[in-house]
N, C-alpha and C. Protein backbone atom coordinates (compact mmCIF):
# COMPACT_ATOMS: atom_id res chain seq x y z
N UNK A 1 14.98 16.42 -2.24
CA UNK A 1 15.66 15.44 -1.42
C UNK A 1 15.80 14.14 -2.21
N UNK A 2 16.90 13.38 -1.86
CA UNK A 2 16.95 12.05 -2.78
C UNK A 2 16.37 11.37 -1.64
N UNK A 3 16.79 9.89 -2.45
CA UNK A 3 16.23 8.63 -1.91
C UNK A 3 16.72 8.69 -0.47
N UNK A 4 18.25 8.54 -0.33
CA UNK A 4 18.62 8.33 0.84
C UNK A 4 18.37 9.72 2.13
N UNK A 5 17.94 10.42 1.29
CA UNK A 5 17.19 11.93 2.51
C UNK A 5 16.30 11.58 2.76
N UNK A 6 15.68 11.11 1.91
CA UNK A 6 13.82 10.73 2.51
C UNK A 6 13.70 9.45 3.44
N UNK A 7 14.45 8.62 2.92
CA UNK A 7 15.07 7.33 4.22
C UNK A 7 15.45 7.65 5.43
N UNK A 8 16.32 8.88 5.51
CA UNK A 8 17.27 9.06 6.73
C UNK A 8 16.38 9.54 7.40
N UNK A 9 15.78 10.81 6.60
CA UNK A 9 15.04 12.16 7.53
C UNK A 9 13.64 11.85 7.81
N UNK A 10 13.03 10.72 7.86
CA UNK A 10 12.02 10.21 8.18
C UNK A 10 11.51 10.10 9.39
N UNK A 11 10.47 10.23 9.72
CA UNK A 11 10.55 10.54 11.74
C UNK A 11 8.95 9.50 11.52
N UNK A 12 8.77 8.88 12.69
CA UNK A 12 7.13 8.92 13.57
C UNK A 12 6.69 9.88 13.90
N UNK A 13 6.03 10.54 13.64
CA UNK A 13 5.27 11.82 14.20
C UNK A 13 3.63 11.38 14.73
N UNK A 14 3.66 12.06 15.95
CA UNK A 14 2.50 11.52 16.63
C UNK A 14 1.23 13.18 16.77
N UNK A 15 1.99 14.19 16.88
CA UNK A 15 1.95 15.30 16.89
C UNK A 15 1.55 16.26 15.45
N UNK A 16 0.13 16.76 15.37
CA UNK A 16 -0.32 17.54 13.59
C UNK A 16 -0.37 18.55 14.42
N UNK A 17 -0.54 19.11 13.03
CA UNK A 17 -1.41 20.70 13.04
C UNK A 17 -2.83 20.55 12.59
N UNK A 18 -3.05 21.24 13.16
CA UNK A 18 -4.93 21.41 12.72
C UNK A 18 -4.73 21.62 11.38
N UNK A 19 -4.42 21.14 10.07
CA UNK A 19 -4.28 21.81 9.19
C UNK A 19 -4.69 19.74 8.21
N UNK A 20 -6.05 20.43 7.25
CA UNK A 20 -6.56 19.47 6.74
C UNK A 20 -5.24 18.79 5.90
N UNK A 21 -5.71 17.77 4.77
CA UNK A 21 -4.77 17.22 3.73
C UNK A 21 -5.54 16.84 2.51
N UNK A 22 -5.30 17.93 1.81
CA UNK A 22 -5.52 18.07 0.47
C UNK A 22 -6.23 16.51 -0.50
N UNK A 23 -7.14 16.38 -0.32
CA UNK A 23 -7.13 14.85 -1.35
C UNK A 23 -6.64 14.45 -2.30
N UNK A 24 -6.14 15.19 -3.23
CA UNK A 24 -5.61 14.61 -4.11
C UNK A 24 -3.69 14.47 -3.74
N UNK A 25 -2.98 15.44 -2.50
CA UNK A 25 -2.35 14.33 -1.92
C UNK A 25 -1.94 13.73 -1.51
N UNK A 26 -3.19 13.30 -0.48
CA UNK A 26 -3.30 11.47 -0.19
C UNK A 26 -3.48 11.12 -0.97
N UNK A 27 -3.98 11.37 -2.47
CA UNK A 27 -4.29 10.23 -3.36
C UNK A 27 -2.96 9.72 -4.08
N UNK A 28 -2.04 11.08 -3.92
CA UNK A 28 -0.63 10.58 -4.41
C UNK A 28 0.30 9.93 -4.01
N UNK A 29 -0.10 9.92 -2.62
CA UNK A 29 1.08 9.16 -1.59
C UNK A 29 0.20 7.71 -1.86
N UNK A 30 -1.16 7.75 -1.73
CA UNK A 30 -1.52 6.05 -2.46
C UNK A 30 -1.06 5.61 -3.42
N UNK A 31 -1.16 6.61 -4.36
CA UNK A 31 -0.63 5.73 -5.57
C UNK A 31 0.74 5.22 -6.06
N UNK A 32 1.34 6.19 -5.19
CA UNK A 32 3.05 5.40 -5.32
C UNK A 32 3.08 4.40 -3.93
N UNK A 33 2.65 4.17 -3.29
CA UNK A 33 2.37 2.84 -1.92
C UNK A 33 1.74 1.84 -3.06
N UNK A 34 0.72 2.07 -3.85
CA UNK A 34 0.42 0.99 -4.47
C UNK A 34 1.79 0.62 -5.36
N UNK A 35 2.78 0.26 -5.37
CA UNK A 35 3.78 0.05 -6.36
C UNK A 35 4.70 -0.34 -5.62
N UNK A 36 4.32 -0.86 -4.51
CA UNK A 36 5.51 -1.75 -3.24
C UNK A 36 5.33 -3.17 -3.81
N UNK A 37 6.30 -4.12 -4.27
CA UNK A 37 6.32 -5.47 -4.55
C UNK A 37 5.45 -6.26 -3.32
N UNK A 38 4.98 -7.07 -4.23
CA UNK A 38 4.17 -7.85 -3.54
C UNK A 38 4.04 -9.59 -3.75
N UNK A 39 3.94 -10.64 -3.38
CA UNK A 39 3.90 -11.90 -3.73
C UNK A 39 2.91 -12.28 -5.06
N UNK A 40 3.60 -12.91 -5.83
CA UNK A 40 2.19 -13.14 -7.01
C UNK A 40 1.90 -11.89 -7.74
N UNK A 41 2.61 -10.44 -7.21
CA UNK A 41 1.52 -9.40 -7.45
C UNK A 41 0.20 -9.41 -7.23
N UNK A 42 -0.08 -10.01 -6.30
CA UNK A 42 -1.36 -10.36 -5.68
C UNK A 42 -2.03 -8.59 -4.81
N UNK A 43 -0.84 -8.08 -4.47
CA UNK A 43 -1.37 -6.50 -3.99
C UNK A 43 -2.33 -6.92 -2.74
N UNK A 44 -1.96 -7.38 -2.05
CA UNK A 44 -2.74 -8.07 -0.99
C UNK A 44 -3.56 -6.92 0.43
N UNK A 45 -3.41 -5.72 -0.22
CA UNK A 45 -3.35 -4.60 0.86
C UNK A 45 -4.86 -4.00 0.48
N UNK A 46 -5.52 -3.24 1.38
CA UNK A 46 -6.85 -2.53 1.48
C UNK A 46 -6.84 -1.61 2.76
N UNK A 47 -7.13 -0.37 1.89
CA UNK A 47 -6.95 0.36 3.00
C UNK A 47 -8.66 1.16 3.29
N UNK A 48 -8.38 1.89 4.68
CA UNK A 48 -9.57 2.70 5.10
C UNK A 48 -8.98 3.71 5.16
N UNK A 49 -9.62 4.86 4.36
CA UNK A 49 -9.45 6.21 4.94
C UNK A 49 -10.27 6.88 5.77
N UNK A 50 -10.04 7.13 6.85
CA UNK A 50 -10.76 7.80 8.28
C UNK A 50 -10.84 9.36 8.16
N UNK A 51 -11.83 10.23 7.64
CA UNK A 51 -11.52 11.69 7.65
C UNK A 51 -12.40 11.89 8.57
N UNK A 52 -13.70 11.57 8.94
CA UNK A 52 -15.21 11.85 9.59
C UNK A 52 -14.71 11.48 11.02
N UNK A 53 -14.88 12.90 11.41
CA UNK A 53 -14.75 12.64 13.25
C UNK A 53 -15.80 11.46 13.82
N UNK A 54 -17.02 11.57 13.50
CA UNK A 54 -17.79 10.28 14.08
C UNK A 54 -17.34 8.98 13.71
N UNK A 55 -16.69 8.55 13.01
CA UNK A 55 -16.12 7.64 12.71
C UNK A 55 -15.01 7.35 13.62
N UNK A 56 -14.11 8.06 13.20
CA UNK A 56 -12.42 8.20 14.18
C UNK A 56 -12.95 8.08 15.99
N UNK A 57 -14.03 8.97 16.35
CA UNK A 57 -14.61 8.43 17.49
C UNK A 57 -15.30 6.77 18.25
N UNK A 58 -15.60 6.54 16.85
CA UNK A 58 -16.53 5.14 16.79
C UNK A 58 -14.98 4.06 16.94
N UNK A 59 -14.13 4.35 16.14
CA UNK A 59 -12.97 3.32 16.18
C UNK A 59 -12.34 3.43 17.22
N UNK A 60 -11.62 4.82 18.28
CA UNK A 60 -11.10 4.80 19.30
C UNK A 60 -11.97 4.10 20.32
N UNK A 61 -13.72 4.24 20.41
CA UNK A 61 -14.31 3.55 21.57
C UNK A 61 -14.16 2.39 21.62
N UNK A 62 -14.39 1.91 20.07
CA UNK A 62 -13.89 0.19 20.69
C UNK A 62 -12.97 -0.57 20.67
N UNK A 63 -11.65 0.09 19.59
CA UNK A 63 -9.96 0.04 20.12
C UNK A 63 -10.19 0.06 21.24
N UNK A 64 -10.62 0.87 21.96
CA UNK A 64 -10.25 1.55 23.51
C UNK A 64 -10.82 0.45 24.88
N UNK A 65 -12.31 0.21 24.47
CA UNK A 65 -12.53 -1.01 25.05
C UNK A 65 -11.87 -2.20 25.11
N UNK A 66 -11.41 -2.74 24.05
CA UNK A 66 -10.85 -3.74 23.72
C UNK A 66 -8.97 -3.80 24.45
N UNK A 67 -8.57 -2.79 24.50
CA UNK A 67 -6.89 -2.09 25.15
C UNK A 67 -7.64 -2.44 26.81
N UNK A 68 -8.85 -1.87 27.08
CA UNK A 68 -8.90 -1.74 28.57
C UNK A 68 -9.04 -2.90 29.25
N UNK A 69 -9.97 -3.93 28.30
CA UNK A 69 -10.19 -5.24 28.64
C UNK A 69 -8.78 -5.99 28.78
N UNK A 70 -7.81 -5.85 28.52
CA UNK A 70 -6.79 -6.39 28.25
C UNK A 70 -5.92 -6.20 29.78
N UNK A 71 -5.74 -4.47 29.39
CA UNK A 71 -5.17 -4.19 30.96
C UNK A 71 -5.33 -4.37 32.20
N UNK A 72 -6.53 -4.34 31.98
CA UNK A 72 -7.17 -4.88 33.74
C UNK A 72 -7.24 -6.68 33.42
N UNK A 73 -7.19 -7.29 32.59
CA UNK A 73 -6.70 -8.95 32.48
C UNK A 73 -4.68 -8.70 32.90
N UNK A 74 -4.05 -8.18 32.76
CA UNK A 74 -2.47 -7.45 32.80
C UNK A 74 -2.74 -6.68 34.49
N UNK A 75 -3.59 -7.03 35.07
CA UNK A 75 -3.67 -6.03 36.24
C UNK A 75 -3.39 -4.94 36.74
N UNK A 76 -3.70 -3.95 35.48
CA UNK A 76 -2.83 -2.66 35.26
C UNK A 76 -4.35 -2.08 36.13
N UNK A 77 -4.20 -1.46 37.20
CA UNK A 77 -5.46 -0.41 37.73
C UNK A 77 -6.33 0.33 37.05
N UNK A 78 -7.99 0.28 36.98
CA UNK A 78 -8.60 1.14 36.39
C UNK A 78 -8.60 2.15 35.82
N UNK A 79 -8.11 3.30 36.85
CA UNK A 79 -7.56 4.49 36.25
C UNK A 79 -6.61 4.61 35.76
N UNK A 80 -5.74 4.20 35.71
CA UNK A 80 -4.12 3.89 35.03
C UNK A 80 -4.49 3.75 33.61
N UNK A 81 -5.00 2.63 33.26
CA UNK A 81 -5.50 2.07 31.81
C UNK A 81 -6.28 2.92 31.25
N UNK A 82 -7.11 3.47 31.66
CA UNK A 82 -8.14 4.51 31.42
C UNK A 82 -7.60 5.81 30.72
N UNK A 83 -6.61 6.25 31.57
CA UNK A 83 -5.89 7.69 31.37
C UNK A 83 -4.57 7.03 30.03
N UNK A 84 -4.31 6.12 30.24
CA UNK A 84 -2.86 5.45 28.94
C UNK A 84 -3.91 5.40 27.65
N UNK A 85 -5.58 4.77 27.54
CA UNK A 85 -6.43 4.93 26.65
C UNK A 85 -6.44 6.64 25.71
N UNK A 86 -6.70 7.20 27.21
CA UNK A 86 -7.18 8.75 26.77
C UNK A 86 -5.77 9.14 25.98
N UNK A 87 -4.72 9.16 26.38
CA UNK A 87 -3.75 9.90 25.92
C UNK A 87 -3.09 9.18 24.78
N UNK A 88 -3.01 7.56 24.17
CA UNK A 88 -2.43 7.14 23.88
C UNK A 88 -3.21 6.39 22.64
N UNK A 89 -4.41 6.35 22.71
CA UNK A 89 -5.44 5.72 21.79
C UNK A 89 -6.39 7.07 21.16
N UNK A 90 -7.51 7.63 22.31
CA UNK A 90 -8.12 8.91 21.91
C UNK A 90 -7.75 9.69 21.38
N UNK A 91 -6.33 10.11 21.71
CA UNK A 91 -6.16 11.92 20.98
C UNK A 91 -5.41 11.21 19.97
N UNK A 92 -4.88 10.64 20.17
CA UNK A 92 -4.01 10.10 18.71
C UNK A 92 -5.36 9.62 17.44
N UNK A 93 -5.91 9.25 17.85
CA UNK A 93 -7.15 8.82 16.87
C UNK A 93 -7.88 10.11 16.65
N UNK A 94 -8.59 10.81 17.55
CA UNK A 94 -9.27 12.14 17.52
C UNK A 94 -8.52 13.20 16.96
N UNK A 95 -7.39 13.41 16.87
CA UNK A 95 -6.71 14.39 16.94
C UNK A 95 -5.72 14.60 15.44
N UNK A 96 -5.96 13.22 14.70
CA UNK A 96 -5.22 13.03 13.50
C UNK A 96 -5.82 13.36 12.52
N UNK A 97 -5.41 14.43 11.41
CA UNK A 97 -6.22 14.66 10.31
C UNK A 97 -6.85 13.54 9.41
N UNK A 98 -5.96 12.83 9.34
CA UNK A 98 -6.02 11.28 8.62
C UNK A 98 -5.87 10.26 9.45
N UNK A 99 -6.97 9.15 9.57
CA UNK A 99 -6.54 7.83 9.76
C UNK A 99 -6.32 6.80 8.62
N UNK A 100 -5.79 6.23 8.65
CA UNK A 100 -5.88 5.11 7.73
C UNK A 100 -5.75 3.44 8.61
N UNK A 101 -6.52 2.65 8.23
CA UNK A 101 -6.66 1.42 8.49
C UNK A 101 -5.77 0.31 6.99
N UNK A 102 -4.92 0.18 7.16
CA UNK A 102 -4.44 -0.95 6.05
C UNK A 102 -4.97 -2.57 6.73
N UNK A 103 -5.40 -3.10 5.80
CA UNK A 103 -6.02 -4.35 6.07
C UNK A 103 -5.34 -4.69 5.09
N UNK A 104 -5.30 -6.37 5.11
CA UNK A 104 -4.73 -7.69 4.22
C UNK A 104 -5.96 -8.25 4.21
N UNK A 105 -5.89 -8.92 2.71
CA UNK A 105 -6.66 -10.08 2.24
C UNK A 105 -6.20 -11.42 1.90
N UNK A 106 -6.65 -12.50 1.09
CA UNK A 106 -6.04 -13.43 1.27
C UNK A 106 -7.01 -13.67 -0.30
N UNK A 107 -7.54 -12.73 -0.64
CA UNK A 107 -8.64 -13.07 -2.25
C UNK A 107 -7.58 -13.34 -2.82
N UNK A 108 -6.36 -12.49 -3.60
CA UNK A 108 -5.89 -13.11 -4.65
C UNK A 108 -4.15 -14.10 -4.11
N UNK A 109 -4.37 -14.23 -3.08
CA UNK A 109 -3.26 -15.12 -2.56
C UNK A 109 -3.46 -16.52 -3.01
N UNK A 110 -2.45 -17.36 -3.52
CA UNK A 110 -2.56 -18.60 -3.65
C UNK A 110 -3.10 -19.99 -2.31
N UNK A 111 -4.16 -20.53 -2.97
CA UNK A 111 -4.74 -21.59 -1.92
C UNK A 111 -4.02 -22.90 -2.00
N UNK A 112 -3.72 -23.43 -0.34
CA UNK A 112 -2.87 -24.35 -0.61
C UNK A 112 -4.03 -25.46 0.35
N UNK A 113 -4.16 -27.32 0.34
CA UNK A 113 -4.83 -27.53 1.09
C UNK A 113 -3.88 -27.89 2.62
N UNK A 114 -2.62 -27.44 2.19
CA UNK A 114 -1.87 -28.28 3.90
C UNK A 114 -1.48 -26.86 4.69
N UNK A 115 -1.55 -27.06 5.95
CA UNK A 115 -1.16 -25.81 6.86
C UNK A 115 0.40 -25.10 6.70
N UNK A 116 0.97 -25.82 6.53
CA UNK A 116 2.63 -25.63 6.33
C UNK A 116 2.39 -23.97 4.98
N UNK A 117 1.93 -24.74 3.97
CA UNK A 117 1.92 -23.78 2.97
C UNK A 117 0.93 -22.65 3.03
N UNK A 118 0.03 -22.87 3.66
CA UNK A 118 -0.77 -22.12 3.82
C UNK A 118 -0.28 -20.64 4.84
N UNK A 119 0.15 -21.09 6.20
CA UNK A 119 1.16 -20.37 6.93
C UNK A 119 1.80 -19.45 5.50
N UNK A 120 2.66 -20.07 5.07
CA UNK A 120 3.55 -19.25 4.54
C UNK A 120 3.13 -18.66 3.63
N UNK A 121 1.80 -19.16 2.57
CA UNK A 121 1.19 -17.78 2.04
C UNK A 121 1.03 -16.30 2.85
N UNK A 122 0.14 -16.71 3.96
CA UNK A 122 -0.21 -15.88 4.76
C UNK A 122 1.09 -14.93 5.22
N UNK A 123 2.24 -15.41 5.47
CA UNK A 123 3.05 -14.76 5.84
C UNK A 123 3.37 -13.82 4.49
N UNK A 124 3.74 -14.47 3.56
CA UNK A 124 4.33 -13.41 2.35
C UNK A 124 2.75 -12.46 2.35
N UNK A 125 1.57 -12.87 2.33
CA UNK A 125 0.71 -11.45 2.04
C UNK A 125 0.91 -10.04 3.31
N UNK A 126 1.49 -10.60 4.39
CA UNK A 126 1.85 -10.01 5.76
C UNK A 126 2.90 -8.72 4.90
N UNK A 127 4.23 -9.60 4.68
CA UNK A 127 5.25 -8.91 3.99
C UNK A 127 4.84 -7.91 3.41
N UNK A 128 3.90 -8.50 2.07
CA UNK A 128 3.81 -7.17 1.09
C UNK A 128 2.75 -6.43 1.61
N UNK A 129 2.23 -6.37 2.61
CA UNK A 129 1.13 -5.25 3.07
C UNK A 129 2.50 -4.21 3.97
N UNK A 130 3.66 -5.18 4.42
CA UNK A 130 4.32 -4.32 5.26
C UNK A 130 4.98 -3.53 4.37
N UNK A 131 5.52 -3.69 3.36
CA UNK A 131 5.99 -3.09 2.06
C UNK A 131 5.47 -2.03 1.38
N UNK A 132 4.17 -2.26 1.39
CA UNK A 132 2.83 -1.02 0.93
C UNK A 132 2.68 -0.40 2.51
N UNK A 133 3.24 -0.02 3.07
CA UNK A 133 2.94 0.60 4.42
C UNK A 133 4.14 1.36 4.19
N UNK A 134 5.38 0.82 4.15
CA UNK A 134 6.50 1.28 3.78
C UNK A 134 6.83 2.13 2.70
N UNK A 135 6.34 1.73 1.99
CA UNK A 135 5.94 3.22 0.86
C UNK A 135 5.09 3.82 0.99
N UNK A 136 4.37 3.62 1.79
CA UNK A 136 3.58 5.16 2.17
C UNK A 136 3.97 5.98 3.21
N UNK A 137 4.69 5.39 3.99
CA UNK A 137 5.31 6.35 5.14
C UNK A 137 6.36 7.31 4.15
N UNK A 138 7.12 6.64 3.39
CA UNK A 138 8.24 7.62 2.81
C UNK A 138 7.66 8.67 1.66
N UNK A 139 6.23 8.20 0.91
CA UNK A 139 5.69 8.72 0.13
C UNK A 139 4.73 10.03 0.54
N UNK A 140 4.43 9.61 2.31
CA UNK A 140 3.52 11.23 3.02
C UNK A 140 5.04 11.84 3.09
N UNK A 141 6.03 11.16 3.62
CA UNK A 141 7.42 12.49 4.17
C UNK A 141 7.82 13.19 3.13
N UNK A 142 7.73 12.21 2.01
CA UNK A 142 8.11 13.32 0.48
C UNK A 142 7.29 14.30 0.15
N UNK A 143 5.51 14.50 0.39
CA UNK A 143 5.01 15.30 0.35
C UNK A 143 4.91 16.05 1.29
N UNK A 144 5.79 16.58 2.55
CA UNK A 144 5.60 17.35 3.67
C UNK A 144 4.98 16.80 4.52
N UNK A 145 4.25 15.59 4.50
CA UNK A 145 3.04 15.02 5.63
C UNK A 145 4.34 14.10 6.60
N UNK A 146 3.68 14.13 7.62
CA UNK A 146 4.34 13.75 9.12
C UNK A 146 3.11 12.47 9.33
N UNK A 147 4.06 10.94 9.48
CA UNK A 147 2.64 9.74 9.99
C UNK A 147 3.46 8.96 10.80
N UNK A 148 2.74 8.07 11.22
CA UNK A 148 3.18 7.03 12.72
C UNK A 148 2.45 5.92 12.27
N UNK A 149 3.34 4.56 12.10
CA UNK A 149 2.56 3.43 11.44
C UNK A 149 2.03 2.68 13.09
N UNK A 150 1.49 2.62 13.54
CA UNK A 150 1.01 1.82 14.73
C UNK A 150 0.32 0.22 14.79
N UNK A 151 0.89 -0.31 15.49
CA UNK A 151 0.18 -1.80 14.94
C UNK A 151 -0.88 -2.26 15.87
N UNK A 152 -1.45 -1.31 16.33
CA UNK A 152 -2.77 -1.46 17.88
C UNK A 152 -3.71 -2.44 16.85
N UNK A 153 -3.85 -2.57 15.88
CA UNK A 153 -5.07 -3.19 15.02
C UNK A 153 -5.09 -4.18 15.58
N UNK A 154 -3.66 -5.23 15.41
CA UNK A 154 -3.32 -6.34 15.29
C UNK A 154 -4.08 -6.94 16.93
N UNK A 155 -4.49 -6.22 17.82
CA UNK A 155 -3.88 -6.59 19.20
C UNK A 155 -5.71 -6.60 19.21
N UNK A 156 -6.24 -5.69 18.33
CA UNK A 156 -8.17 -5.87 18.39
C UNK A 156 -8.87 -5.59 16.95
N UNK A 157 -8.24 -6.53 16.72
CA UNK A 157 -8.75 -6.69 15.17
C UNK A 157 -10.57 -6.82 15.03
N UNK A 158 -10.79 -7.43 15.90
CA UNK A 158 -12.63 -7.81 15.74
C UNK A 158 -12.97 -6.46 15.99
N UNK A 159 -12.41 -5.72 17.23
CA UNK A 159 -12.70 -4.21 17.58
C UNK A 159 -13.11 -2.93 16.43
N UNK A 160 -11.69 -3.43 15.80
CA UNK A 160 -11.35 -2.71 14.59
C UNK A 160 -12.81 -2.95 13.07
N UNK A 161 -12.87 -4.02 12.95
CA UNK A 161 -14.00 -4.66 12.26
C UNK A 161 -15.16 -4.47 12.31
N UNK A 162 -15.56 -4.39 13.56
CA UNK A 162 -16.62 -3.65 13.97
C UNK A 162 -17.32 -2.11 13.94
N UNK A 163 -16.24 -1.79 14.32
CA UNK A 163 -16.35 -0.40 14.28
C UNK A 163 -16.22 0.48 12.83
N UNK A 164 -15.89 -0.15 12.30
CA UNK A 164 -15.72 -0.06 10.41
C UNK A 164 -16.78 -1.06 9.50
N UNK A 165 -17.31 -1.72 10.26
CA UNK A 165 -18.36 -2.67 9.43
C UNK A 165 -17.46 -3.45 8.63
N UNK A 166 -16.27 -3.99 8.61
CA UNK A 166 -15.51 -4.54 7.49
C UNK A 166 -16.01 -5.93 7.29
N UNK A 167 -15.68 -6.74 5.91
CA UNK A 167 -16.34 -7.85 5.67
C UNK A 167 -15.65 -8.76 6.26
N UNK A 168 -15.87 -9.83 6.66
CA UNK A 168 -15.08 -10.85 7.10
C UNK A 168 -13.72 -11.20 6.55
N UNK A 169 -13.49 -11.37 5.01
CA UNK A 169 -12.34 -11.04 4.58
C UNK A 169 -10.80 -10.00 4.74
N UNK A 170 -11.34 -8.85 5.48
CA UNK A 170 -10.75 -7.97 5.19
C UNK A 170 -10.13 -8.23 6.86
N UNK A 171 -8.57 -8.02 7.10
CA UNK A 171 -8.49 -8.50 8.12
C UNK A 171 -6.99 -7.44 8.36
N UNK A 172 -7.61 -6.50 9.53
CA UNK A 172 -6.66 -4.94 10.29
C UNK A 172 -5.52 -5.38 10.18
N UNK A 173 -4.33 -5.31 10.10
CA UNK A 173 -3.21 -5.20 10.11
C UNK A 173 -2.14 -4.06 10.55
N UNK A 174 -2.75 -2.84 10.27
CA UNK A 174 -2.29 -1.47 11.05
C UNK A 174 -2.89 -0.10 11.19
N UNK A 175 -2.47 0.84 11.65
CA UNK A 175 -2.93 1.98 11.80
C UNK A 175 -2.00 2.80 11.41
N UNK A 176 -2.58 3.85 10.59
CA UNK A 176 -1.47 5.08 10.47
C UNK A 176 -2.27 6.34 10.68
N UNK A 177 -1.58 7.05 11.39
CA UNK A 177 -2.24 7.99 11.58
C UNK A 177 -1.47 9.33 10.74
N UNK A 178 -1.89 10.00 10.47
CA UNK A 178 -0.87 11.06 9.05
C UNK A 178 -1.29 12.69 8.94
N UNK A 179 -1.01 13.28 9.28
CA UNK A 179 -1.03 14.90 8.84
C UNK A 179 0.00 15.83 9.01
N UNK A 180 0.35 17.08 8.91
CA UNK A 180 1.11 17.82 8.62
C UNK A 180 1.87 18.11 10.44
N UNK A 181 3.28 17.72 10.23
CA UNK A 181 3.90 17.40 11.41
C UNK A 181 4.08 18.77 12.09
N UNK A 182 3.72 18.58 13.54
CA UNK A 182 3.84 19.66 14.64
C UNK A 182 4.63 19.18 15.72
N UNK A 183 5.60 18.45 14.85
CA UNK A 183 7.08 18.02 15.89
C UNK A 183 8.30 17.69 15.26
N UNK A 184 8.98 18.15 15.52
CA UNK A 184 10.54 17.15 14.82
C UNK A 184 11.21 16.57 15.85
N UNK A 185 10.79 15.00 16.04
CA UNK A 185 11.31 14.23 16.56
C UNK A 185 13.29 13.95 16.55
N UNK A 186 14.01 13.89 17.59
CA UNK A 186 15.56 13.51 16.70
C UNK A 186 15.19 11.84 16.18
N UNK A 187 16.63 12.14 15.75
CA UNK A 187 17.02 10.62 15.35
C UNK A 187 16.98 9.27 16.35
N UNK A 188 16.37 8.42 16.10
CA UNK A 188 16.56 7.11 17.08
C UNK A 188 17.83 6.38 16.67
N UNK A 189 18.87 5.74 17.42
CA UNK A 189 19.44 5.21 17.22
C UNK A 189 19.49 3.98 16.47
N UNK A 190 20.49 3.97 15.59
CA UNK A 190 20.31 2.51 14.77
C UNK A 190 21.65 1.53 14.61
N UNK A 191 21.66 0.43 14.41
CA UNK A 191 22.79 -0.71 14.67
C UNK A 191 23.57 0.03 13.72
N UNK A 192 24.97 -0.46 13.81
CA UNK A 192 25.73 -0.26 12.67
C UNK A 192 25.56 -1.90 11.51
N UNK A 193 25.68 -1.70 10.35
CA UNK A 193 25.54 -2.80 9.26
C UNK A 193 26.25 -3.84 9.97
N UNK A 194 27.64 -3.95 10.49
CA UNK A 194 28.26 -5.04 11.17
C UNK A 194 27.42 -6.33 11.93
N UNK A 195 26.70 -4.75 12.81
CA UNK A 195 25.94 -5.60 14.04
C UNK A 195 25.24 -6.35 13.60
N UNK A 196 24.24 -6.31 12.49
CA UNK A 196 23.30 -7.06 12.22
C UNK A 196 23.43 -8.06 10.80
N UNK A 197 24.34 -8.04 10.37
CA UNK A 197 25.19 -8.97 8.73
C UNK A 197 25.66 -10.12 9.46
N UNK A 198 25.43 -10.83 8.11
CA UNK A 198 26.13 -12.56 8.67
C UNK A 198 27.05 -12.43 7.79
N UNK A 199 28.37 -12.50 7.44
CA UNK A 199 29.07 -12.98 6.35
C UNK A 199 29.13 -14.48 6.23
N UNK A 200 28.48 -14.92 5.00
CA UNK A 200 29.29 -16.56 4.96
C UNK A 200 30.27 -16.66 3.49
């Protein structure tokens, strides 16, 4: 497949097969994700790989706490929130051959002392972690692997931290969840170039 097949034919897949993933490759779909431009070349990205069910369990309980605390603050009913947890946080976490946690740092980002600049460091290390996410979604579809980039981190990051022991530095940014796809999603609709171009 070329470039523009692996672009087009790209799906979210939420849905595996019981069927493990080879380490060495995930190690290949890392190593071409590591080669997404980045600010400074600073490579601002760190990831977790999740294979150990006690683990993947340990992260959905307190994702999951942290989603429920929220909903019932959203006055969404006990059981309501509870059962959107189970189906929508648990099996997707439990149920994925691979998790991965991508975190951002800010170690080799440039230090500024005024907020203005500082913001906008922070934002470009945002970018190139979204960039290294972006090549790894197209880099599992080129190897047959089926993933879903999810951004639940963002929403319980301390949750996330916790449950991974991460250092204070290291700060969630997304979830992907990745193994060998047991769905073919269709196509989602997309703008035409018009809709979204400015000509000046």
């Amino acid at each position: 497949m070329d470039l523009t097949g692996i672009i087009q034919s790209r799906r979210s897949i939420r849905r595996f097969k019981d069927k493990p993933i080879p380490r060495e490759i995930l190690y290949s779909i890392l190593d071409v994700a590591r080669w997404a431009p980045s600010a400074h070349n600073a490579q601002p990205w760190r990831c977790i790989i999740i294979e150990d069910p006690l683990v993947k369990t340990e992260l959905a309980r307190e994702m999951g706490k942290a989603w429920l605390s929220d909903m019932l603050k959203d006055g969404v009913p006990r059981d309501k929130a509870e059962e959107i947890i189970r189906v929508e946080n648990w099996e997707k976490i439990a149920k994925s051959p691979i998790v991965l946690i991508v975190c951002l740092t800010m170690e080799n980002m440039h230090q500024y002392p005024d907020k203005r600049r500082r913001k906008a460091e922070y934002l470009m290390a945002v970018q190139s972690v979204a960039a290294f996410i972006q090549n790894l979604l197209l880099a599992a579809h080129w190897r047959g692997l089926g993933a879903c980039w999810i951004c639940a981190p963002l929403f319980c990051q301390a949750a996330v931290k916790r449950a991974l022991r991460l250092p204070r530095e290291i700060e969630p940014q997304a979830m992907i969840i990745m193994g060998y796809p047991d769905e073919n999603p269709n196509p989602p609709p997309r703008r035409n170039v018009e809709e979204f171009c400015l000509l000046k």
